[in-house]
N, C-alpha and C. Protein backbone atom coordinates (compact mmCIF):
# COMPACT_ATOMS: atom_id res chain seq x y z
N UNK A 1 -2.24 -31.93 -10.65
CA UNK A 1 -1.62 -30.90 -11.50
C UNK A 1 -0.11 -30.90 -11.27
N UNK A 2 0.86 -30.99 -12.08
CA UNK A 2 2.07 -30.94 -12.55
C UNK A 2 2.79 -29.56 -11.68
N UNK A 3 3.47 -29.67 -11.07
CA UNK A 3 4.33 -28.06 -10.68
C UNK A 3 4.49 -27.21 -11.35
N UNK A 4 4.87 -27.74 -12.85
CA UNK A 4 5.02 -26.59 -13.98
C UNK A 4 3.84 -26.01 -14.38
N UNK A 5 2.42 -26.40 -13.96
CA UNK A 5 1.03 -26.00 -14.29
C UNK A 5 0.92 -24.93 -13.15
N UNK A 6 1.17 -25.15 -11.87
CA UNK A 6 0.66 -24.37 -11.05
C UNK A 6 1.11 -23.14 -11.20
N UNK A 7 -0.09 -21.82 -10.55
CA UNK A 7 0.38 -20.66 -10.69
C UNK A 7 1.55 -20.48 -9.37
N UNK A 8 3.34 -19.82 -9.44
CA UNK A 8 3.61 -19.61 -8.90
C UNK A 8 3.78 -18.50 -8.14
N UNK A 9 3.47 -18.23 -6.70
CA UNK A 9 3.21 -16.87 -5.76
C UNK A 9 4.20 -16.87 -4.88
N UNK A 10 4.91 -15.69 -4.37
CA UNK A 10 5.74 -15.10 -3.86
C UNK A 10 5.13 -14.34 -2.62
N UNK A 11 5.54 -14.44 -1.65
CA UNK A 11 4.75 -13.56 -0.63
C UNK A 11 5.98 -12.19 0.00
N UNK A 12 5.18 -11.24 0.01
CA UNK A 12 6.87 -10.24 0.60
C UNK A 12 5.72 -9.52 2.08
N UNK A 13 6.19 -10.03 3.38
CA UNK A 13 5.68 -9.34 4.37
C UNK A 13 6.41 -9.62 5.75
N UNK A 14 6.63 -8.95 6.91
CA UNK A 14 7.43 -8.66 7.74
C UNK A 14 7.31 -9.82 9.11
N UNK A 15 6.18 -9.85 8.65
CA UNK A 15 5.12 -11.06 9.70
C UNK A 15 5.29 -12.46 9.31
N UNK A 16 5.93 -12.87 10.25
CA UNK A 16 5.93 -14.56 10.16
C UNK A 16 4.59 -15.37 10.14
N UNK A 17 4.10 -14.80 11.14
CA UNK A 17 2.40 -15.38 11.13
C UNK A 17 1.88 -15.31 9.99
N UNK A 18 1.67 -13.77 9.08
CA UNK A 18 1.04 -13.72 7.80
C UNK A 18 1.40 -14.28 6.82
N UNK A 19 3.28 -14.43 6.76
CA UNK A 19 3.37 -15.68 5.89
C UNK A 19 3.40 -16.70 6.01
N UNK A 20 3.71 -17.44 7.32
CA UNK A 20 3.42 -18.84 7.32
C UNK A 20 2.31 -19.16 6.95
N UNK A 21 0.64 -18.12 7.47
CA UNK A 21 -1.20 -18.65 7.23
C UNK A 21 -0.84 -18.58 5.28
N UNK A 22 -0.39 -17.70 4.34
CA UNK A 22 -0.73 -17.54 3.58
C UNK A 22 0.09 -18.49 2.50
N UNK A 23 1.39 -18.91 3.49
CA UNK A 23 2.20 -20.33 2.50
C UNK A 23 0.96 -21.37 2.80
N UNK A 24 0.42 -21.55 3.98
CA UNK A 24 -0.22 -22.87 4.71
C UNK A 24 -1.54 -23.01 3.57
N UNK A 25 -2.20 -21.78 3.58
CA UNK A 25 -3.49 -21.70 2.88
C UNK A 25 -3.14 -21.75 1.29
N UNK A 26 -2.07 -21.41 0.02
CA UNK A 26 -1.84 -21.31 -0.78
C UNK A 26 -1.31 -22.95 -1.15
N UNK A 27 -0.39 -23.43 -0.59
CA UNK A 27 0.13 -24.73 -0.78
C UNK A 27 -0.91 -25.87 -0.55
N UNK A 28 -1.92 -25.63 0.34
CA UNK A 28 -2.96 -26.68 0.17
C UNK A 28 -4.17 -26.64 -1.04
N UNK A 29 -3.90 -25.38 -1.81
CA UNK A 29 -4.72 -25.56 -3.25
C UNK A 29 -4.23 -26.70 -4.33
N UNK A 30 -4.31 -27.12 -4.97
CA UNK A 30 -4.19 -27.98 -6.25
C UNK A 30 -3.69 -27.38 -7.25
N UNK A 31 -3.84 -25.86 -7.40
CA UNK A 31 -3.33 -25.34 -8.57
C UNK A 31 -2.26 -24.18 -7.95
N UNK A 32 -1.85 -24.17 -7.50
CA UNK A 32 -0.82 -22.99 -6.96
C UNK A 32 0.25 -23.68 -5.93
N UNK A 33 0.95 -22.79 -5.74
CA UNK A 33 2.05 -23.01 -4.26
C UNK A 33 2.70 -21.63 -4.38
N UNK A 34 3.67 -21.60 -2.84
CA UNK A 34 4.05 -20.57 -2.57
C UNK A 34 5.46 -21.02 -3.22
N UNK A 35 6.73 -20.45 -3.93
CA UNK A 35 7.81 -20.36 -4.21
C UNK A 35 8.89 -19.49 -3.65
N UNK A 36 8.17 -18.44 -3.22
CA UNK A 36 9.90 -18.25 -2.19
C UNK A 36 8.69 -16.86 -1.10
N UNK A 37 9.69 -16.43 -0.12
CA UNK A 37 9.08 -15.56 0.79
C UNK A 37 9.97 -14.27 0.94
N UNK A 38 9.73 -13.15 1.23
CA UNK A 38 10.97 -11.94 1.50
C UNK A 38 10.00 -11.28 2.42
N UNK A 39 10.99 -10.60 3.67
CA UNK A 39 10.44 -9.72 4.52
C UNK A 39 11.17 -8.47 4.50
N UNK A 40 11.27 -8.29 3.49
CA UNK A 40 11.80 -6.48 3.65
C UNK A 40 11.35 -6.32 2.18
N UNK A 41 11.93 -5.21 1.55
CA UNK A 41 12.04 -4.42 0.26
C UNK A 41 12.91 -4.45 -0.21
N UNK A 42 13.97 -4.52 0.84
CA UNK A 42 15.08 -4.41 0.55
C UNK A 42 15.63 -6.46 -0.17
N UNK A 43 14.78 -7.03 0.27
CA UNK A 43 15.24 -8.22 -0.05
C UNK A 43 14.36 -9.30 -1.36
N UNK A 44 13.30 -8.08 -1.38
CA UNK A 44 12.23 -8.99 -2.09
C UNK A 44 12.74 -9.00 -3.79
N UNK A 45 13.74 -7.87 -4.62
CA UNK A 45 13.83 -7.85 -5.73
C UNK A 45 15.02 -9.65 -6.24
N UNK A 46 15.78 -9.80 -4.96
CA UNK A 46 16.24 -10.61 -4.90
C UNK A 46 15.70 -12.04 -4.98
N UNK A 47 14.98 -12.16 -4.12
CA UNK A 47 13.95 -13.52 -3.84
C UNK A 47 12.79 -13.62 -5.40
N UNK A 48 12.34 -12.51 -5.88
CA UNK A 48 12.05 -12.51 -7.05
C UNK A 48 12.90 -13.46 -8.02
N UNK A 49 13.57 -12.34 -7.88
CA UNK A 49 14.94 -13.18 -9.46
C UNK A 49 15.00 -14.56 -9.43
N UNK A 50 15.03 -15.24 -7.55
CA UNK A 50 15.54 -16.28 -7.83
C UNK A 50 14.45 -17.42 -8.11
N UNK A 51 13.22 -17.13 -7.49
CA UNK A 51 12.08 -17.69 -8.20
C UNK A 51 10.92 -17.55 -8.84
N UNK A 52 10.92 -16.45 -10.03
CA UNK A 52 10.64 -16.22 -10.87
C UNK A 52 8.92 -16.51 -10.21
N UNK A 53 8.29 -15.66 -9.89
CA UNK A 53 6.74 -16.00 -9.14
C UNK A 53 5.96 -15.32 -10.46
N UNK A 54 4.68 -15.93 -10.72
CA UNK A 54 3.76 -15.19 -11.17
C UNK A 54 2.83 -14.63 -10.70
N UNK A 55 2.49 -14.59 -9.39
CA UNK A 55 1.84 -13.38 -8.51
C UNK A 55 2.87 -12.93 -7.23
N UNK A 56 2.73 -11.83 -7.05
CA UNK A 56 3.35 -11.76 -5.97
C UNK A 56 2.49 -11.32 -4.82
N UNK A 57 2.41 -11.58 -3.60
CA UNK A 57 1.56 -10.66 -2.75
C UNK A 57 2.41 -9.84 -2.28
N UNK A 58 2.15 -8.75 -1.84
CA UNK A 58 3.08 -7.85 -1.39
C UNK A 58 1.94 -6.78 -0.26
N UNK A 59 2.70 -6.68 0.83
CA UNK A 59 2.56 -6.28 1.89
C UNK A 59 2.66 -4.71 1.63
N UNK A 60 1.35 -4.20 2.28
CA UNK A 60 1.07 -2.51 2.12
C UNK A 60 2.71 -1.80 3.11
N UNK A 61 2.76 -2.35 4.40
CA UNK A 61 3.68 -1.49 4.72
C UNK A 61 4.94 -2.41 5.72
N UNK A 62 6.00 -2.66 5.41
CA UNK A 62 7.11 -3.19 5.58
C UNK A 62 8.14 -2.28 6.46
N UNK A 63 8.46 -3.24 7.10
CA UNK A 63 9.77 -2.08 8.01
C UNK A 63 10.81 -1.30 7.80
N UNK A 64 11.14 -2.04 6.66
CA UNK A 64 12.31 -0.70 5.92
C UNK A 64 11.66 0.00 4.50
N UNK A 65 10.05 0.15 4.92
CA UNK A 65 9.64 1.19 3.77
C UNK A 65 8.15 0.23 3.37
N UNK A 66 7.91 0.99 2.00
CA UNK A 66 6.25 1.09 1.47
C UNK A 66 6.30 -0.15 0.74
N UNK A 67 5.09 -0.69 0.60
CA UNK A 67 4.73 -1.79 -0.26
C UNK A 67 4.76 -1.18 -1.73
N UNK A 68 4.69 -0.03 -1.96
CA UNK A 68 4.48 0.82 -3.20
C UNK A 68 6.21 0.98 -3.76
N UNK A 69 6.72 1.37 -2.41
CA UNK A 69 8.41 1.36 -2.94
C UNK A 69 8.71 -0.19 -3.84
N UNK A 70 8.56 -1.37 -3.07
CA UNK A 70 8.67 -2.82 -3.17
C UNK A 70 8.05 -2.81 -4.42
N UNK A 71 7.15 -2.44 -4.79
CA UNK A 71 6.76 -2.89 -5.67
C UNK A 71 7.43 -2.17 -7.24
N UNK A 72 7.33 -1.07 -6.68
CA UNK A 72 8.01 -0.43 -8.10
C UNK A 72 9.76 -0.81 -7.80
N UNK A 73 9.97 -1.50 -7.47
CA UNK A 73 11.59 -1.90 -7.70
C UNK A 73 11.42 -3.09 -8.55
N UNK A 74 10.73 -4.18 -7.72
CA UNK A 74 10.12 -5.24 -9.03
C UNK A 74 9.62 -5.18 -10.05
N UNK A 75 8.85 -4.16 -10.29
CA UNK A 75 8.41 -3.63 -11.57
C UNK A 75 9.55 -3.45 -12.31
N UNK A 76 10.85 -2.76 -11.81
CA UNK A 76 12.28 -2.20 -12.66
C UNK A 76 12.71 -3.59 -12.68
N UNK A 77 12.88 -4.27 -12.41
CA UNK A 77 12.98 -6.19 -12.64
C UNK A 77 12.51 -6.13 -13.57
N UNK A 78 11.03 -6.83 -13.70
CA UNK A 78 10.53 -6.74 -14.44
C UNK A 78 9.17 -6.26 -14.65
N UNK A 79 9.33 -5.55 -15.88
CA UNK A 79 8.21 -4.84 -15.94
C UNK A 79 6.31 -5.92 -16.06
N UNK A 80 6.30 -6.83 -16.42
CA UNK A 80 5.42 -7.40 -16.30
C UNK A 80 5.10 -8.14 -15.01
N UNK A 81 6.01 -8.38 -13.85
CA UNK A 81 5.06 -8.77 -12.63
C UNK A 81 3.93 -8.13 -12.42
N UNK A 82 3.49 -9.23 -11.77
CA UNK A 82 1.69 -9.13 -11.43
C UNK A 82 1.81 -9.18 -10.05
N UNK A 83 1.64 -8.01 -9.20
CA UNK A 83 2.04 -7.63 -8.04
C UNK A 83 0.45 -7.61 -7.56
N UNK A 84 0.13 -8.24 -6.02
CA UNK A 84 -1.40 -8.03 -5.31
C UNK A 84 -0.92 -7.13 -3.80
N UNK A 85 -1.25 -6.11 -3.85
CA UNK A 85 -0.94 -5.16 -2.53
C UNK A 85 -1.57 -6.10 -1.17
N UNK A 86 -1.22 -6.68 -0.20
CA UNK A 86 -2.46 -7.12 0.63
C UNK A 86 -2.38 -6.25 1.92
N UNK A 87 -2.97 -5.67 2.61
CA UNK A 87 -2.73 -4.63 3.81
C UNK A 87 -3.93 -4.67 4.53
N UNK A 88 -3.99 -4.47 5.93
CA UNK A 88 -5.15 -3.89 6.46
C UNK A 88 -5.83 -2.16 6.25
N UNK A 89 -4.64 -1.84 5.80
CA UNK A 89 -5.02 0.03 5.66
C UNK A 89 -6.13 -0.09 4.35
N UNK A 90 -7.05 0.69 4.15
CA UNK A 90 -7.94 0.94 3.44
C UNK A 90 -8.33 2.38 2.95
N UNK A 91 -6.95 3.30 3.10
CA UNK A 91 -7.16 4.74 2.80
C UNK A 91 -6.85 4.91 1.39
N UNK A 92 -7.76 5.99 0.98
CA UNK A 92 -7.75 6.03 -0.47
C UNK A 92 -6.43 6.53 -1.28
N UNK A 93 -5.80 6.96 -0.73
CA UNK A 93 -4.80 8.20 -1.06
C UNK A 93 -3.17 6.54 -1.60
N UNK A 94 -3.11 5.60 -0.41
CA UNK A 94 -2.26 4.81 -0.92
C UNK A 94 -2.44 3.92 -1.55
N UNK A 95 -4.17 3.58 -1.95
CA UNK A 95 -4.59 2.95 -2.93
C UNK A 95 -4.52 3.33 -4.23
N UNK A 96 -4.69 4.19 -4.14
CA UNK A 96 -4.37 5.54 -5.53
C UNK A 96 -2.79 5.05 -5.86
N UNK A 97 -2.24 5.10 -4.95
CA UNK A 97 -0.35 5.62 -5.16
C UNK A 97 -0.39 4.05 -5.85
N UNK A 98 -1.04 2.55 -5.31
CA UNK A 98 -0.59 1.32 -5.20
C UNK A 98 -0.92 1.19 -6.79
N UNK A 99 -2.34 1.69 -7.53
CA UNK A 99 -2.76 1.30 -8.13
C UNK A 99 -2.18 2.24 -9.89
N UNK A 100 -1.28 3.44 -9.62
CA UNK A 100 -0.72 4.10 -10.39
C UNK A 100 0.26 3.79 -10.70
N UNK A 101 0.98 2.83 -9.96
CA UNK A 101 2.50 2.29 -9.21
C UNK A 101 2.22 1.28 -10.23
N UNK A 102 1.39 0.22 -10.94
CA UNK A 102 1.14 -0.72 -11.37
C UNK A 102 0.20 -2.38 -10.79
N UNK A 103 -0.37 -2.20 -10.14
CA UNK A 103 -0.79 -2.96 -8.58
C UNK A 103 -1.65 -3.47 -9.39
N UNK A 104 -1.86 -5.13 -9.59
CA UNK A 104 -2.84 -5.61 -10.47
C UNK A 104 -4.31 -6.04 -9.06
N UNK A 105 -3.77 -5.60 -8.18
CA UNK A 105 -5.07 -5.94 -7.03
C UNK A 105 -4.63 -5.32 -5.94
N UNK A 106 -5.95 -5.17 -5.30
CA UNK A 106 -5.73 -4.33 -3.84
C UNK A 106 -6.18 -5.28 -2.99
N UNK A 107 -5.84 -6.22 -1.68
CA UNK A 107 -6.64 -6.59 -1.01
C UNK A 107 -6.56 -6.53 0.19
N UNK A 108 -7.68 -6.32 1.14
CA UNK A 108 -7.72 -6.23 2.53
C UNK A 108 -7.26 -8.02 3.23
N UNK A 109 -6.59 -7.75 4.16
CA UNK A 109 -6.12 -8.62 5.15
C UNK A 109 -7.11 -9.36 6.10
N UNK A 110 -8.19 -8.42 5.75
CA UNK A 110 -9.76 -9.17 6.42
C UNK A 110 -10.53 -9.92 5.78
N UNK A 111 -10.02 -10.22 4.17
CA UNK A 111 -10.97 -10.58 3.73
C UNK A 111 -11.20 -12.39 3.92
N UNK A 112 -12.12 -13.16 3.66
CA UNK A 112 -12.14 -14.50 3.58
C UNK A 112 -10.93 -15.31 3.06
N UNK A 113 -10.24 -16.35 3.24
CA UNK A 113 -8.91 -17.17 2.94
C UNK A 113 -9.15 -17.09 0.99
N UNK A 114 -10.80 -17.59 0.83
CA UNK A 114 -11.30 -18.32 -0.12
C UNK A 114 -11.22 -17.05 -1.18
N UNK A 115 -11.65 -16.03 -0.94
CA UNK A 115 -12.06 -14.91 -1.63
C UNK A 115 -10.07 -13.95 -2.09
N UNK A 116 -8.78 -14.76 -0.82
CA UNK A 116 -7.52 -14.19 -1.82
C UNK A 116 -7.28 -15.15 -2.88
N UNK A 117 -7.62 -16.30 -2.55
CA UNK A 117 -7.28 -17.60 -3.59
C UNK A 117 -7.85 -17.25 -4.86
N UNK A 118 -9.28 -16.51 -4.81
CA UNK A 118 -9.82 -15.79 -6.18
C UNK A 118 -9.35 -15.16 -6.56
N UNK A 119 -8.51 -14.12 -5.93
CA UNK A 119 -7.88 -12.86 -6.32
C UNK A 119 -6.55 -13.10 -7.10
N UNK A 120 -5.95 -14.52 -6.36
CA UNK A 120 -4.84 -14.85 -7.48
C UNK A 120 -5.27 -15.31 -8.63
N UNK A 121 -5.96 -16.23 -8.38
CA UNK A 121 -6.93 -17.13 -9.76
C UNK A 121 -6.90 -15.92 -11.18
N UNK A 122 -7.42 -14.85 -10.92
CA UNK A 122 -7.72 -13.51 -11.40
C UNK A 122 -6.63 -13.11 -11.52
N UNK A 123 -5.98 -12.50 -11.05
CA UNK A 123 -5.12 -11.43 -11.35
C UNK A 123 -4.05 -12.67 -12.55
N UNK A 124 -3.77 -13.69 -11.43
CA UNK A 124 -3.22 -14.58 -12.78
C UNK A 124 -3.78 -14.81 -14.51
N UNK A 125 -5.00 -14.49 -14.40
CA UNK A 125 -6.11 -14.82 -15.21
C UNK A 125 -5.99 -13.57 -15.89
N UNK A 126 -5.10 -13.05 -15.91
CA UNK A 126 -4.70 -11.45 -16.54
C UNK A 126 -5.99 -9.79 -16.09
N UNK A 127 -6.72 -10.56 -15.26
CA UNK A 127 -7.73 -9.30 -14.46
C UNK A 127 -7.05 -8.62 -13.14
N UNK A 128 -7.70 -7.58 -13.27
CA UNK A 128 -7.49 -6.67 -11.95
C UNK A 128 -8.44 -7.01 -11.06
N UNK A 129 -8.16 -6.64 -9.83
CA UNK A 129 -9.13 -6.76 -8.64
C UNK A 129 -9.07 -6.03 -7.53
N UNK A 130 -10.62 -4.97 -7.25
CA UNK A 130 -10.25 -3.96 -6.26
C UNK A 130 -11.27 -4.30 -5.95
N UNK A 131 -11.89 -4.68 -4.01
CA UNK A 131 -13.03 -5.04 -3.66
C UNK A 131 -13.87 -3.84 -3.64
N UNK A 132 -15.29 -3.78 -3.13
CA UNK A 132 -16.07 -2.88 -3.93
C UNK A 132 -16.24 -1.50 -3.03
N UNK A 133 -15.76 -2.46 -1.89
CA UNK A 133 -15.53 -1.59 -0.62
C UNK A 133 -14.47 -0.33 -1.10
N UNK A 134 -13.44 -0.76 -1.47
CA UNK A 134 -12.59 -0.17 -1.74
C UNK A 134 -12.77 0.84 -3.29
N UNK A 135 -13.25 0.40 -4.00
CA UNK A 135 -13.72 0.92 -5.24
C UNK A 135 -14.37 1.75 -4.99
N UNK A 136 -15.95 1.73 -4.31
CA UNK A 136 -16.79 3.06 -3.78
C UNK A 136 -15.97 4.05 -3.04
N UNK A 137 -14.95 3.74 -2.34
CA UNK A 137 -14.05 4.49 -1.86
C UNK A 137 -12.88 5.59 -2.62
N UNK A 138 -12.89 4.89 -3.30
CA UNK A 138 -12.09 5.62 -4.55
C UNK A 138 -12.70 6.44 -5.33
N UNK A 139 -14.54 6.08 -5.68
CA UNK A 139 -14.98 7.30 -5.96
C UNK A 139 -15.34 8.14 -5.41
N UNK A 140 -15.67 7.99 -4.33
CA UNK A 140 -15.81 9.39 -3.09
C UNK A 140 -15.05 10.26 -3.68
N UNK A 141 -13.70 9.92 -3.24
CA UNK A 141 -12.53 11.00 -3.52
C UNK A 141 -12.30 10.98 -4.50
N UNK A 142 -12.97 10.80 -5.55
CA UNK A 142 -11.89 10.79 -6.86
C UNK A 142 -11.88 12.00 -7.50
N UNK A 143 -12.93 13.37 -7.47
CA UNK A 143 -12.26 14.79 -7.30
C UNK A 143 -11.65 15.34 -6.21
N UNK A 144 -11.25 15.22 -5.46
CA UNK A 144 -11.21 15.63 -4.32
C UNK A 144 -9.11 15.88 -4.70
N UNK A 145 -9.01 16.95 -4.51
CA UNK A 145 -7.35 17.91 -3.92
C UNK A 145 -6.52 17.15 -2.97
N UNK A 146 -5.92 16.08 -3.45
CA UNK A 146 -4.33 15.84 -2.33
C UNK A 146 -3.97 16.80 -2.24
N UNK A 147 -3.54 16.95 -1.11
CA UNK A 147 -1.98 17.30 0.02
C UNK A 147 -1.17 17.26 -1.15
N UNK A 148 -0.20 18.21 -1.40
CA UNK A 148 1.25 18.77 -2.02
C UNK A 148 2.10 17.47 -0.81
N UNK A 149 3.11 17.40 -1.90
CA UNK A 149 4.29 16.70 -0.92
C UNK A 149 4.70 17.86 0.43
N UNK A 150 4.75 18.92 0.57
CA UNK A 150 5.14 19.93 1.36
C UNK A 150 4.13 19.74 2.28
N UNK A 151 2.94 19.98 1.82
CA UNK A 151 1.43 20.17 3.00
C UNK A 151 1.86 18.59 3.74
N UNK A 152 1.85 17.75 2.65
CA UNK A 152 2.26 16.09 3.73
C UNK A 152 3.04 16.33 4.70
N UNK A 153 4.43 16.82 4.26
CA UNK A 153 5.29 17.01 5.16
C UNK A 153 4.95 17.99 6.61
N UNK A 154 4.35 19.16 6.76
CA UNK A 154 3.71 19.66 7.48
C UNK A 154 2.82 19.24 8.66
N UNK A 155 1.94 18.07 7.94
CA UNK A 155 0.65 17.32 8.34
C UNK A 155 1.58 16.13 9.33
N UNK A 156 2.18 15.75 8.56
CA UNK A 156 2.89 14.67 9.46
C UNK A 156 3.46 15.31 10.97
N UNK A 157 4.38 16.26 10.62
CA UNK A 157 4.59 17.45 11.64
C UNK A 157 3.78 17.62 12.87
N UNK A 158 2.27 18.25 12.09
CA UNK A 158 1.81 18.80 13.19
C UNK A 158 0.79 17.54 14.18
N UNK A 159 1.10 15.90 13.26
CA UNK A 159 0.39 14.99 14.11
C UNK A 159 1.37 14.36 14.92
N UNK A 160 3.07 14.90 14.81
CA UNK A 160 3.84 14.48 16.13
C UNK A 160 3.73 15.62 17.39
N UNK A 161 2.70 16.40 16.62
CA UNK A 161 2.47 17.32 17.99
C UNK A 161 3.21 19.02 17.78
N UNK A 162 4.01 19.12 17.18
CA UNK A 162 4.67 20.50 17.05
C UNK A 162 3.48 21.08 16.68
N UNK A 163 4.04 22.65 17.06
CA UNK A 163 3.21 23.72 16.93
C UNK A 163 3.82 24.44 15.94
N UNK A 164 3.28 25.30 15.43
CA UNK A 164 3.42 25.73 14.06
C UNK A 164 5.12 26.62 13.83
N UNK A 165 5.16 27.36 15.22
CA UNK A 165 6.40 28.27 15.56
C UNK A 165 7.73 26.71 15.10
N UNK A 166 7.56 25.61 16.14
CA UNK A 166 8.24 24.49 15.57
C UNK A 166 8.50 24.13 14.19
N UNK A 167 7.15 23.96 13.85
CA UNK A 167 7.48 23.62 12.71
C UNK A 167 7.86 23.85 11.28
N UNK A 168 7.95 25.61 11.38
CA UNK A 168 8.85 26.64 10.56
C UNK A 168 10.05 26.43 11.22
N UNK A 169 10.46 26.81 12.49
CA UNK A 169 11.93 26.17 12.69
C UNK A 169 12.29 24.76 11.76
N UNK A 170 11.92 23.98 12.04
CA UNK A 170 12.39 22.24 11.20
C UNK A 170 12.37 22.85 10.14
N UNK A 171 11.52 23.38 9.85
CA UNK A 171 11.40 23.57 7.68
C UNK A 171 12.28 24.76 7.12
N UNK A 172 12.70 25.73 8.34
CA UNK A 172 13.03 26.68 7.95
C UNK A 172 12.29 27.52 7.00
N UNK A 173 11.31 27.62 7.47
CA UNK A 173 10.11 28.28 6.51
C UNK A 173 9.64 29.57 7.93
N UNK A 174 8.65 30.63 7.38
CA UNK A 174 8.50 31.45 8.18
C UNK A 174 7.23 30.73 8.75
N UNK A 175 6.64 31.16 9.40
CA UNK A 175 5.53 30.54 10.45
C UNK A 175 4.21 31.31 9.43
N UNK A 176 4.03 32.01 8.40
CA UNK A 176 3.18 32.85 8.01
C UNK A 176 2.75 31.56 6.91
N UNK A 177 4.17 30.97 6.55
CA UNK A 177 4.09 29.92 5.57
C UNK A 177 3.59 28.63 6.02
N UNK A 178 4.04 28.25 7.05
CA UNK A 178 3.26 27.34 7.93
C UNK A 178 1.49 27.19 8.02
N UNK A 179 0.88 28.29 8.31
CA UNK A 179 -0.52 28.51 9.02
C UNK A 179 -0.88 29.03 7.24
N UNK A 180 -0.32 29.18 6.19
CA UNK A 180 -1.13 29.04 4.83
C UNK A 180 -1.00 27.66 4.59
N UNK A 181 -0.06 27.09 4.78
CA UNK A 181 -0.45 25.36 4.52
C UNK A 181 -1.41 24.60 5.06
N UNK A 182 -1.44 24.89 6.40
CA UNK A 182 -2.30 24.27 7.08
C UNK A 182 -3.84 24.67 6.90
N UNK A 183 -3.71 26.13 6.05
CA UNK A 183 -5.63 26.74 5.47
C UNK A 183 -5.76 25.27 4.30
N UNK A 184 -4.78 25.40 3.33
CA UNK A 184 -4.33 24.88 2.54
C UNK A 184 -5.35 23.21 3.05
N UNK A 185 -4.08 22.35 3.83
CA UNK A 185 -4.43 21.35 3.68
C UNK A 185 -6.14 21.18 4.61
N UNK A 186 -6.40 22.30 5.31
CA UNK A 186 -7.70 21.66 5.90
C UNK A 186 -8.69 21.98 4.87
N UNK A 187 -8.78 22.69 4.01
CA UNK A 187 -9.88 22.93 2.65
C UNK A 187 -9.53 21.47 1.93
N UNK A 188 -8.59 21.17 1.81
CA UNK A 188 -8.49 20.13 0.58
C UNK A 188 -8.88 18.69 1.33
N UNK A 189 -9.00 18.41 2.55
CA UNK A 189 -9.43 17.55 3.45
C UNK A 189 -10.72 17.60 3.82
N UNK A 190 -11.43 18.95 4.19
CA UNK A 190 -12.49 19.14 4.43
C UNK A 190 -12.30 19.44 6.19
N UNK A 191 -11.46 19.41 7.19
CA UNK A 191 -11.29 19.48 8.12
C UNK A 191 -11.34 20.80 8.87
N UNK A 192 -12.03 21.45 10.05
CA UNK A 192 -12.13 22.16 11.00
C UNK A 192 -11.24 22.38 11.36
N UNK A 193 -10.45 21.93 11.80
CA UNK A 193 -9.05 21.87 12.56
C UNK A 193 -7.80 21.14 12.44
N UNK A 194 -6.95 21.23 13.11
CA UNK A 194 -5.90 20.58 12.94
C UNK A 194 -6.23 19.11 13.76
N UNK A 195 -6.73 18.58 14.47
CA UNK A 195 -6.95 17.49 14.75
C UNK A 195 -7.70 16.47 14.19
N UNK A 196 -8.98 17.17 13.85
CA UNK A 196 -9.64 16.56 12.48
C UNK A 196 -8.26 16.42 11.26
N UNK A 197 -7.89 17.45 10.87
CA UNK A 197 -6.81 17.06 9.51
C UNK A 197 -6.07 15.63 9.70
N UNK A 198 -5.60 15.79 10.91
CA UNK A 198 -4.82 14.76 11.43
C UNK A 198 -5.47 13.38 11.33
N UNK A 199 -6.52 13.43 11.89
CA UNK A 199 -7.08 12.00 11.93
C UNK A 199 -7.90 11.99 10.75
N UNK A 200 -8.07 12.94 9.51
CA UNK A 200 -8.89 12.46 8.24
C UNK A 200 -7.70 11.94 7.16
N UNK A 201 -6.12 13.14 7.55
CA UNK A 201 -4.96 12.41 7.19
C UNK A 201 -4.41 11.33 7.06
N UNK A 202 -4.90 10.37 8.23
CA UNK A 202 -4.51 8.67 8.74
C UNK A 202 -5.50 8.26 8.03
N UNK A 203 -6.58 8.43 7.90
CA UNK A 203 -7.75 7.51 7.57
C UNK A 203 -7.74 6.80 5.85
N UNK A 204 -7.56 8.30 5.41
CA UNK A 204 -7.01 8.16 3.90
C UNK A 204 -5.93 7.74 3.67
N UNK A 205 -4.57 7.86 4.41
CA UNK A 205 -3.54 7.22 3.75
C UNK A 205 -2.68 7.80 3.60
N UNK A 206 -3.25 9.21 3.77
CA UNK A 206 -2.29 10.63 3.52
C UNK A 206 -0.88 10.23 4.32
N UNK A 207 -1.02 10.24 5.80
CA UNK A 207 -0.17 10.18 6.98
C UNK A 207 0.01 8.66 7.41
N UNK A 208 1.12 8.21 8.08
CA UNK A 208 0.81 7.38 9.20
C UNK A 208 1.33 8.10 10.32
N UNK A 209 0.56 7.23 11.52
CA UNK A 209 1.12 7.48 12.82
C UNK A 209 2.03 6.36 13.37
């Protein structure tokens, strides 16, 4: 197959290891190769422009920010990239954000070499792709009440440990306002407590630690 046939892929992730396995494993197909690499957000709209990729993989979470940020900057490039999220996180809440954002695939970092090579095949192939793992996951929650940007902000708060008196100081909020957020976010989580919130927070996607 001709270079001008192959599908061209872009990889944007912070990890040398993950992009060297995923240039190594992509360049030994017949119909694809890798065309350029970026490890920030800050650098990937650039590396875009200059080689014009028709998939991109793009890394859930990068050191100077979100795979979701990265991606919607390329999107303002151009609006038709075909962006594949790849991450180990599997919480529903930034799958949601990835897949509203424009994200033509979600894929886990665990999955088989053989089974991302499909996922480009596809998404190139003008399809979406969310594994099923991840799909049943999405309907769990798919009534289910996010966290307000405020309750996030809070939640994050109270999983560096502050106590509520703290964390009306930082917000400058009264502490009355504090302990209604936190009724707030443990109903919309389903959580007992603030430690449960915390760790049902991470799980979904809500928070990192």
């Amino acid at each position: 197959m001709s270079d001008a046939a192959k599908i061209r892929v872009m990889t944007v992730d912070d990890h040398p290891l993950i992009q060297e396995g995923i240039t190594v494993l992509v360049n030994n197909q017949p119909d694809m190769e890798v065309v350029g690499s970026a490890a920030s957000v800050r650098e990937a709209p650039e590396v875009f422009v200059a080689c014009s990729p028709d998939i991109v993989l793009m890394d859930m979470k990068l050191g100077d920010g979100s795979g979701v940020d990265g991606m919607e900057d390329l999107l303002a490039v151009d609006p038709d990239a075909r962006i594949v999220i790849l991450t180990m996180f599997e919480g529903d809440v930034g799958i949601r954000r990835a897949l509203k954002a424009g994200a033509k695939g979600y894929v886990l970092k665990s999955m088989p070499p053989k089974e991302l090579l499909q996922v480009i095949r596809d998404v190139f192939a003008g399809r979406k792709h969310i594994p099923p793992e991840i799909a049943s996951q999405l309907a769990e929650y798919f009534s289910d009440d996010v966290p307000t940007p405020r309750e996030i902000v809070v939640l994050k708060l109270v999983a560096e440990g502050l106590r509520n008196r703290e964390i009306a100081e930082r917000l400058s909020i009264s502490e009355d306002t504090v302990k209604a957020h936190m009724k707030h976010i443990m109903d919309k989580l389903g959580a007992s407590d603030r430690t449960q919130a915390v760790s049902i927070g991470v799980r979904r996607g809500i928070i990192e630690l």
